[in-house]
Structures are given as structure tokens and as C-alpha cells.
C-alpha atoms as a PDB file:
ATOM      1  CA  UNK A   1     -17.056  22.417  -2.349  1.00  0.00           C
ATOM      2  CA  UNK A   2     -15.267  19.983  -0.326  1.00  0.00           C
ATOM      3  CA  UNK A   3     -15.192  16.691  -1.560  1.00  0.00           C
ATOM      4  CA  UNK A   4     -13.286  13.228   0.021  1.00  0.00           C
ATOM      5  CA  UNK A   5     -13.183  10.015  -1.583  1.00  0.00           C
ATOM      6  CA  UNK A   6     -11.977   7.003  -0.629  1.00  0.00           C
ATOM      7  CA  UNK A   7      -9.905   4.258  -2.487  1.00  0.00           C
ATOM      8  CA  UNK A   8      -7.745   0.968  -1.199  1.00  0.00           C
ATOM      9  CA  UNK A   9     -10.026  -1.177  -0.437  1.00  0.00           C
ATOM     10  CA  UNK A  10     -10.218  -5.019  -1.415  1.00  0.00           C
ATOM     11  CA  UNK A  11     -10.034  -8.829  -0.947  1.00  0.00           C
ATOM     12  CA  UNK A  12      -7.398  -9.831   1.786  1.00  0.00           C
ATOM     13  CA  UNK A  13      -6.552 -13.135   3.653  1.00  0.00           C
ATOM     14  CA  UNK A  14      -7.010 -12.875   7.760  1.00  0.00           C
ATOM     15  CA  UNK A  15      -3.826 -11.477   9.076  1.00  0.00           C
ATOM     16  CA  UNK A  16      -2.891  -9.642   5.683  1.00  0.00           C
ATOM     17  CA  UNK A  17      -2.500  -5.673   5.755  1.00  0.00           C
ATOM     18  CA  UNK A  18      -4.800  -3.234   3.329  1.00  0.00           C
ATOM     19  CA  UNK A  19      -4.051   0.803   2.685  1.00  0.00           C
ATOM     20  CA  UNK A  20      -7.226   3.162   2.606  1.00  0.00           C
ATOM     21  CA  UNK A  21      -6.645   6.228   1.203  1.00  0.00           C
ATOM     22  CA  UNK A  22      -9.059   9.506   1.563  1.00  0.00           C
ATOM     23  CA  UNK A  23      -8.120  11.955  -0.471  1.00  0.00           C
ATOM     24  CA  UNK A  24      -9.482  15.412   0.075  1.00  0.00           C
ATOM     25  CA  UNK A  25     -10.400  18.351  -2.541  1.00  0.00           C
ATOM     26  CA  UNK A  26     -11.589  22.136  -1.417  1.00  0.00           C
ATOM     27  CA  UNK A  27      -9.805  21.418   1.861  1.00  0.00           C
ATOM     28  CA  UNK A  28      -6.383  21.811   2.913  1.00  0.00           C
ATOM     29  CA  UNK A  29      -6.313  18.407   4.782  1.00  0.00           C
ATOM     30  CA  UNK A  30      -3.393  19.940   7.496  1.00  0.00           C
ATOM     31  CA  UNK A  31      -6.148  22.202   8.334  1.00  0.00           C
ATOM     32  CA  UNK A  32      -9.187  19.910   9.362  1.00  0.00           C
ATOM     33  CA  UNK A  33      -9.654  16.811  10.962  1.00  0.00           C
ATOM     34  CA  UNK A  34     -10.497  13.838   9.595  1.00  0.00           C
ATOM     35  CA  UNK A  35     -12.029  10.271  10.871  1.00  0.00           C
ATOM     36  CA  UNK A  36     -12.866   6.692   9.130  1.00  0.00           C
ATOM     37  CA  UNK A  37     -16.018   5.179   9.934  1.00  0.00           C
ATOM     38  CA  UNK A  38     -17.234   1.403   8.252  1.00  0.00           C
ATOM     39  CA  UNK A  39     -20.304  -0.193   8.320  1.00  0.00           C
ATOM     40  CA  UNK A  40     -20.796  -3.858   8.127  1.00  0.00           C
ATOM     41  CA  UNK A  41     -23.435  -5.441   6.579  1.00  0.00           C
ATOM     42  CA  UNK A  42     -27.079  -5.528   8.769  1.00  0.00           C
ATOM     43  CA  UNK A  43     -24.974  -2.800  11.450  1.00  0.00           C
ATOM     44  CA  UNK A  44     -24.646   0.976  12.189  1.00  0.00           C
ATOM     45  CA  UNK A  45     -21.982   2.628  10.778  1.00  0.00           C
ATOM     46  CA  UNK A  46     -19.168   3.123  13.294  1.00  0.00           C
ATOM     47  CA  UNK A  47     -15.778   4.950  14.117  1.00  0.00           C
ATOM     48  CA  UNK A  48     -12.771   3.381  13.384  1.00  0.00           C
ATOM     49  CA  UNK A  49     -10.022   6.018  14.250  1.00  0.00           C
ATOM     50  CA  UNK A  50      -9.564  10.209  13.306  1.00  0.00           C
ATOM     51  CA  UNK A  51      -6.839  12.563  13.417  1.00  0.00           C
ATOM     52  CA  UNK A  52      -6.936  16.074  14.203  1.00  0.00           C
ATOM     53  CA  UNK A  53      -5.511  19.134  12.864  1.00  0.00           C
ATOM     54  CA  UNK A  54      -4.711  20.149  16.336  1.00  0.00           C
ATOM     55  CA  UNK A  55      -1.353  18.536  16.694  1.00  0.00           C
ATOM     56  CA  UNK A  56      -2.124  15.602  14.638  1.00  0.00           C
ATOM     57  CA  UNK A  57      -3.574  13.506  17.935  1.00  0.00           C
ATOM     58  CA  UNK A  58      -4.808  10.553  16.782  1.00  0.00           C
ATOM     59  CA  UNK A  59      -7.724   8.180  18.369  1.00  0.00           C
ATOM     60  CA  UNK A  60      -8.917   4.497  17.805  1.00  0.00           C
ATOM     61  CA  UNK A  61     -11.721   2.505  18.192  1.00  0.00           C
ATOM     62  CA  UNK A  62     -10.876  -0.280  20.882  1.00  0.00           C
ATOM     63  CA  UNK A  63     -11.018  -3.113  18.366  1.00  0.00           C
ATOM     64  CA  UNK A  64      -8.832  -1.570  16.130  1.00  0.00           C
ATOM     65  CA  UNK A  65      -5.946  -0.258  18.715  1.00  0.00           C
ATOM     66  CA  UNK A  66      -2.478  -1.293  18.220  1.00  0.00           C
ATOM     67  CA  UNK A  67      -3.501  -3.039  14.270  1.00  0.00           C
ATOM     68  CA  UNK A  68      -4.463   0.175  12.761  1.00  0.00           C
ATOM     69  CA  UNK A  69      -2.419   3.623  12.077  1.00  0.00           C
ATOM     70  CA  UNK A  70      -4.276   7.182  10.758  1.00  0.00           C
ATOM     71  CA  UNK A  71      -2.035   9.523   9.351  1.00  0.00           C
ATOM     72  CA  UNK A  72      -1.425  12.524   7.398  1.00  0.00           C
ATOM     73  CA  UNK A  73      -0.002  12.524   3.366  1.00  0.00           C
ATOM     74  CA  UNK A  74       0.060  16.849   3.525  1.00  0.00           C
ATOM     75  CA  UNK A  75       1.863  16.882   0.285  1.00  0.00           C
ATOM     76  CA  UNK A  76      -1.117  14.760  -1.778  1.00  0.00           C
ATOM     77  CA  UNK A  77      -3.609  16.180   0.759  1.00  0.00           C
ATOM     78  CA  UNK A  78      -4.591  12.867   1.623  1.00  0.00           C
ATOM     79  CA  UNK A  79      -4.872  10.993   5.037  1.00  0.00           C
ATOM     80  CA  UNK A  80      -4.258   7.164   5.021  1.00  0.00           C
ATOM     81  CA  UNK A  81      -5.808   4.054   7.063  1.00  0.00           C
ATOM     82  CA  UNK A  82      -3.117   1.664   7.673  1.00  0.00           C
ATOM     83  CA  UNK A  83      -4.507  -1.342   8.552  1.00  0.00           C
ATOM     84  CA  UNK A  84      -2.603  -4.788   9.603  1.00  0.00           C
ATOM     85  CA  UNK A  85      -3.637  -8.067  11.405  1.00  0.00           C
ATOM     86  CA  UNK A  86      -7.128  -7.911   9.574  1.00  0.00           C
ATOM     87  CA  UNK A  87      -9.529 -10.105  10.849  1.00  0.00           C
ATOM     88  CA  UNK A  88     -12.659 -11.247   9.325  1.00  0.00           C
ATOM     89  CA  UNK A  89     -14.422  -8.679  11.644  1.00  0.00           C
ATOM     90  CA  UNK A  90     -13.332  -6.246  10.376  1.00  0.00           C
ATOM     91  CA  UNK A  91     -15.302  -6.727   6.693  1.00  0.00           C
ATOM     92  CA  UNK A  92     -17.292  -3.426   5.936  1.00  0.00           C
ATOM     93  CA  UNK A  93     -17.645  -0.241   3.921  1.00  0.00           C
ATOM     94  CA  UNK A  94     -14.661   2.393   5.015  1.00  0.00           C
ATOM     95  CA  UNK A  95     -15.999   5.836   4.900  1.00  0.00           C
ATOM     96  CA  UNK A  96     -14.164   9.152   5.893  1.00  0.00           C
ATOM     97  CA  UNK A  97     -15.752  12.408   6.618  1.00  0.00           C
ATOM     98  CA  UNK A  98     -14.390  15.716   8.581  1.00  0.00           C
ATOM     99  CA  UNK A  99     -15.000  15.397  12.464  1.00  0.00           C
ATOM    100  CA  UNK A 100     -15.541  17.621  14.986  1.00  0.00           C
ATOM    101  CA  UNK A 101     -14.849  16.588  18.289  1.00  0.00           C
ATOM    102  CA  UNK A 102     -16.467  16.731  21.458  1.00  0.00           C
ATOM    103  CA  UNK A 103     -14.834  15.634  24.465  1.00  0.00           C
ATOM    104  CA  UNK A 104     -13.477  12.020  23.589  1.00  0.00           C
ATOM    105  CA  UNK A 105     -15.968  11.551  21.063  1.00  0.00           C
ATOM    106  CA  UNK A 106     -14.901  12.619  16.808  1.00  0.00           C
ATOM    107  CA  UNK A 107     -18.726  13.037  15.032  1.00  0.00           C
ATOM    108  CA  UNK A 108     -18.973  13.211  11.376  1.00  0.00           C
ATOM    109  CA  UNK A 109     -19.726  16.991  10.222  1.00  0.00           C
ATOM    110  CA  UNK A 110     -19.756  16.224   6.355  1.00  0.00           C
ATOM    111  CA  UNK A 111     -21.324  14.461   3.807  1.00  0.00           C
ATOM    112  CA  UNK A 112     -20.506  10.424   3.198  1.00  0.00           C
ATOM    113  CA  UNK A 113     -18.707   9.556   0.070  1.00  0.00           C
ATOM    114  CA  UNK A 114     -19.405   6.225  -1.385  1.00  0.00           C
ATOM    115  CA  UNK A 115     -16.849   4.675   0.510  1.00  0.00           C
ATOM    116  CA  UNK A 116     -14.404   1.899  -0.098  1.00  0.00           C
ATOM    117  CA  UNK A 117     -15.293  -2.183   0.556  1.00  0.00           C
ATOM    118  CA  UNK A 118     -13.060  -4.621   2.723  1.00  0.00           C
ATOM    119  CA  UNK A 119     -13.402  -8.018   2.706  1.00  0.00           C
ATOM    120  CA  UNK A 120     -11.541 -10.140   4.803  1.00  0.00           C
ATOM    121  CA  UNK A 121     -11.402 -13.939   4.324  1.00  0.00           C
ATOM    122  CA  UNK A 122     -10.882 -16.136   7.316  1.00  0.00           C
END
């Protein structure tokens, strides 16, 4: 059974830096690909960035380009969420789930966890 849970999440100031972790069980994480999603309060739950096990490419959501980094922890089978320059906008629940991809497009293929709440005060 595969199972990924998240963890990191908190309070932060507006321009302050955070460090989601998703940390995967009954999967070798090298082996699959992985994406964060959030969802903000009253709003659809959207894609934030993924990485795939093809060559570790990595892809990002326009409004989080260039302020957040995806990447791979192989050796606690884990892949991370750096995120810096926060912005109030960016309050939500962090999810990650394994993707497939499609063209430029990474869909969830798994089930959610519970996730992991940011808050960023302005």
C-alpha cells in the first residue's frame, strides 16, 4: 500500500520561507513521480509544481516560478517543497500525490493525504 504524508507546514510572515516535506511509504520515491497541489479556502485544489522520475524534470505553476524548488531526498524517500518569498496568496492546504503526466499537464493518480496547512500573514 502506498502511502504519502505530508508535514512542514505553518504560520509564516510575507516574504519568510517554509519546507514541506512528503514522505513516501510502499514506493521507492526515485521511481515515481510526484506533484504538490493546495487548495485555498472557497477554491479548487490546484498544482503547485511535480517532479518526475524521468530525469528528475521539474515543472511549476506560473505563480510559484522562480520562489519555489521540488526536489528529491532518495535516501529518506522523501521529496521536499521549498518554498521562499511567501505571499499571503499563497495560504492553503499542501497536498502531494503521484502524477502521471500528459503532455505539459502532471494529474494526480493517487489518493489525497490529509495534507499540510500554510498560512501566510501579510
Amino acid at each position: 500500500q502506498v502511502l504519502l504524508v505530508e508535514s512542514g507546514g505553518g504560520l509564516v510572515q510575507a516574504g519568510g520561507s517554509l519546507r514541506l516535506s512528503c514522505a513516501a511509504s510502499g514506493v521507492a520515491i526515485s521511481s515515481t513521480s510526484i506533484g504538490w497541489f493546495r487548495q485555498a479556502p472557497g477554491k479548487e485544489r490546484e498544482f503547485v509544481a511535480a517532479i518526475s522520475w524521468v530525469g528528475d524534470r521539474t515543472e511549476y505553476a506560473d505563480s510559484v516560478k522562480r520562489r519555489f524548488t521540488i526536489s528529491r531526498d532518495s535516501a529518506r524517500n522523501a521529496v521536499t517543497l521549498q518554498m521562499n518569498s511567501l505571499k499571503p496568496d499563497d495560504t492553503a492546504v499542501y497536498y502531494c500525490n503521484r502524477v502521471t503526466q500528459i503532455g505539459s499537464k502532471y494529474n494526480p493518480s493517487g489518493a489525497w493525504g490529509q495534507g499540510t496547512q500554510v498560512t501566510v500573514s501579510s
